[in-house]
C-alpha atoms as a PDB file:
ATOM      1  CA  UNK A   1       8.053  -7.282  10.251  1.00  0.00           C
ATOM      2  CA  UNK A   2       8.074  -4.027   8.896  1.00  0.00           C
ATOM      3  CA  UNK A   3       4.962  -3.014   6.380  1.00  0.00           C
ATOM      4  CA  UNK A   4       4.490  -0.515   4.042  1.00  0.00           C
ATOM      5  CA  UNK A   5       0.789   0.293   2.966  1.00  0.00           C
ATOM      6  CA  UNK A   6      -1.301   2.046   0.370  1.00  0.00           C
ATOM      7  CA  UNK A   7      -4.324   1.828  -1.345  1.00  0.00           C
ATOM      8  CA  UNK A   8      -6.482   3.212  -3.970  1.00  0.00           C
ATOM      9  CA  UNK A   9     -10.201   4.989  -3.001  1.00  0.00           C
ATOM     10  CA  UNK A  10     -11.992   1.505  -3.708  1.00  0.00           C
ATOM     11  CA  UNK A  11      -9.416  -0.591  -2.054  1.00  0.00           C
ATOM     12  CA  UNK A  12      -9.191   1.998   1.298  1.00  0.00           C
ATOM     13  CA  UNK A  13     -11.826  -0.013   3.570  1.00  0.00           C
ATOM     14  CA  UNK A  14     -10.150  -3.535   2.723  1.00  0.00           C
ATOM     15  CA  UNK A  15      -6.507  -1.712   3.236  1.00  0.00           C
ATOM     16  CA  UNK A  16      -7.403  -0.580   6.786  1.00  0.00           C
ATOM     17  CA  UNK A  17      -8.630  -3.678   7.546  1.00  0.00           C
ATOM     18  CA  UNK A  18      -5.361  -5.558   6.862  1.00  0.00           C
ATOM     19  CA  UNK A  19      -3.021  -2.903   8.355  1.00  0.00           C
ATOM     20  CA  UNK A  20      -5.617  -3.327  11.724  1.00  0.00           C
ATOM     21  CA  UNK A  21      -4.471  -7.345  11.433  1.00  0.00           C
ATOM     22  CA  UNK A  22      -0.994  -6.757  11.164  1.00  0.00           C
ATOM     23  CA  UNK A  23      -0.960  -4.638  13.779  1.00  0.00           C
ATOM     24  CA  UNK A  24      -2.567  -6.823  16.240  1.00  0.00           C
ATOM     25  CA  UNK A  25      -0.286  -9.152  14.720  1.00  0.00           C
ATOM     26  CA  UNK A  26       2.523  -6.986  16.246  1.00  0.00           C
ATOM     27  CA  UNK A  27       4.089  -5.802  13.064  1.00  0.00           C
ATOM     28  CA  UNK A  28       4.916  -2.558  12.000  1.00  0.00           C
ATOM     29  CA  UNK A  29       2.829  -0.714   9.104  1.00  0.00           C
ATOM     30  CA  UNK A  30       3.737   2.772   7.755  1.00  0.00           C
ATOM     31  CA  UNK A  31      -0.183   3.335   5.748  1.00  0.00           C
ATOM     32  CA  UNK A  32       0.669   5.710   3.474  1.00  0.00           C
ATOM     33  CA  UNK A  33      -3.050   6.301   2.230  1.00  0.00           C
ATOM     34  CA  UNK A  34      -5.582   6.358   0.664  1.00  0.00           C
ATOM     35  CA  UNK A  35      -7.980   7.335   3.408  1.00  0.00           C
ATOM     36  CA  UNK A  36     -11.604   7.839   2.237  1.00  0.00           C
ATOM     37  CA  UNK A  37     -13.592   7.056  -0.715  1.00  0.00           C
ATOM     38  CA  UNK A  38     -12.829   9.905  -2.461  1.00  0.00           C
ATOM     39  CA  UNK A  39     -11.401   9.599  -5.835  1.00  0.00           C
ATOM     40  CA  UNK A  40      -7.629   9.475  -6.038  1.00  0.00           C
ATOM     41  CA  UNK A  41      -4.733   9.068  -8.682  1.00  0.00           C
ATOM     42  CA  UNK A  42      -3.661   5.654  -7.634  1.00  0.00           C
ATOM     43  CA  UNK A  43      -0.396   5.447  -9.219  1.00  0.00           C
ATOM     44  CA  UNK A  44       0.615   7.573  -6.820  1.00  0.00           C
ATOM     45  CA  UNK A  45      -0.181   5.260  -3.578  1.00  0.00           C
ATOM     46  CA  UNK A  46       1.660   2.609  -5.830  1.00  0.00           C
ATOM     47  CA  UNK A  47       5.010   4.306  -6.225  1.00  0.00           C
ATOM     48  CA  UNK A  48       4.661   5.593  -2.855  1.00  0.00           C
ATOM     49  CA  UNK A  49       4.451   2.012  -1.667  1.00  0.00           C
ATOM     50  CA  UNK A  50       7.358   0.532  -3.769  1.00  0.00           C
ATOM     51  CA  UNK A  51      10.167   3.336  -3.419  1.00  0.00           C
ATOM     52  CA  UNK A  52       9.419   2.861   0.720  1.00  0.00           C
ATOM     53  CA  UNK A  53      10.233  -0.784  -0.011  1.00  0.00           C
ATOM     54  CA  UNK A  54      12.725  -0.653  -2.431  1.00  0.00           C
ATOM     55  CA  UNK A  55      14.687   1.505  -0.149  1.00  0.00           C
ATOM     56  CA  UNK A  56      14.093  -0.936   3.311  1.00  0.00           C
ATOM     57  CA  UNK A  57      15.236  -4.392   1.458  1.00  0.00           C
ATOM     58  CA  UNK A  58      13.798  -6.168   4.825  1.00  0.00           C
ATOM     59  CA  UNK A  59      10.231  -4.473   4.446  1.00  0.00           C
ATOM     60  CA  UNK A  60       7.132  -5.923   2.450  1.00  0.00           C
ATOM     61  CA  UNK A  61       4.265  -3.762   0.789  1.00  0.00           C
ATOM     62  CA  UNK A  62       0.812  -3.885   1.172  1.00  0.00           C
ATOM     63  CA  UNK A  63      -1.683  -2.159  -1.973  1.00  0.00           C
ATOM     64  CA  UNK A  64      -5.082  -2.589  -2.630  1.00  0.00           C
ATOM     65  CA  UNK A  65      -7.054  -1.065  -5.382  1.00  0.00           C
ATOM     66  CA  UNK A  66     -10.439  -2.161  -6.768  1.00  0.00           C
ATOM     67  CA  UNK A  67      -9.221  -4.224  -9.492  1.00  0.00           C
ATOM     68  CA  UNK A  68      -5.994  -5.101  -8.226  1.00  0.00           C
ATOM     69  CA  UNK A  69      -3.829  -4.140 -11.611  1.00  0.00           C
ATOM     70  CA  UNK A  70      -3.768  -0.934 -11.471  1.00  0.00           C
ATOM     71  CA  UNK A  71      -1.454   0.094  -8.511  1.00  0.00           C
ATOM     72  CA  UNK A  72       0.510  -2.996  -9.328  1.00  0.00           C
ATOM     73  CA  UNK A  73       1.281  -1.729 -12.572  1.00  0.00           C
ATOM     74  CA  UNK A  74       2.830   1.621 -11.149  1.00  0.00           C
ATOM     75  CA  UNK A  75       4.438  -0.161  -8.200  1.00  0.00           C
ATOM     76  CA  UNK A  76       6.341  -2.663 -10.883  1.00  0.00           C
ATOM     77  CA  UNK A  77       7.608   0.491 -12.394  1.00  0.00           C
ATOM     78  CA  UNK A  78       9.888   1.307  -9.185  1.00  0.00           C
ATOM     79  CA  UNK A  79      13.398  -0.099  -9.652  1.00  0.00           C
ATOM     80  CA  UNK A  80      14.066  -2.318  -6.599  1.00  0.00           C
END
């Protein structure tokens, strides 16, 4: 399985933590950030996430942000 993965500054640790999992799990993740705890503009990890999957039909996405709605909101955005 093929895995696309991004995350917001408050989500980062929980993100890692799955795309370590997966891994082990033998799949393939592309992490496309966050990295740290420093703040970021989220929506951008969120369309990052969706246009990568949009544009591999057989991939899934991973996001994580500290509430949840917020990078969901911009991923939804992204036809596909």
């Amino acid at each position: 399985m093929r895995w696309y993965a991004g995350a917001d500054h408050a989500g980062f640790e929980l993100k890692d933590a799955l795309v370590a999992e997966l891994r082990e799990l033998g799949d393939e993740v592309e992490d496309l950030g966050t990295n740290s705890s420093d703040s970021v503009d989220y929506p951008d990890f969120g369309a990052d996430v969706a246009r990568k999957v949009a544009a591999d039909p057989d991939s899934k996405g991973l996001l994580v942000c500290g509430t949840g709605i917020g990078i969901s909101i911009a991923a939804n955005k992204i036809p596909g």
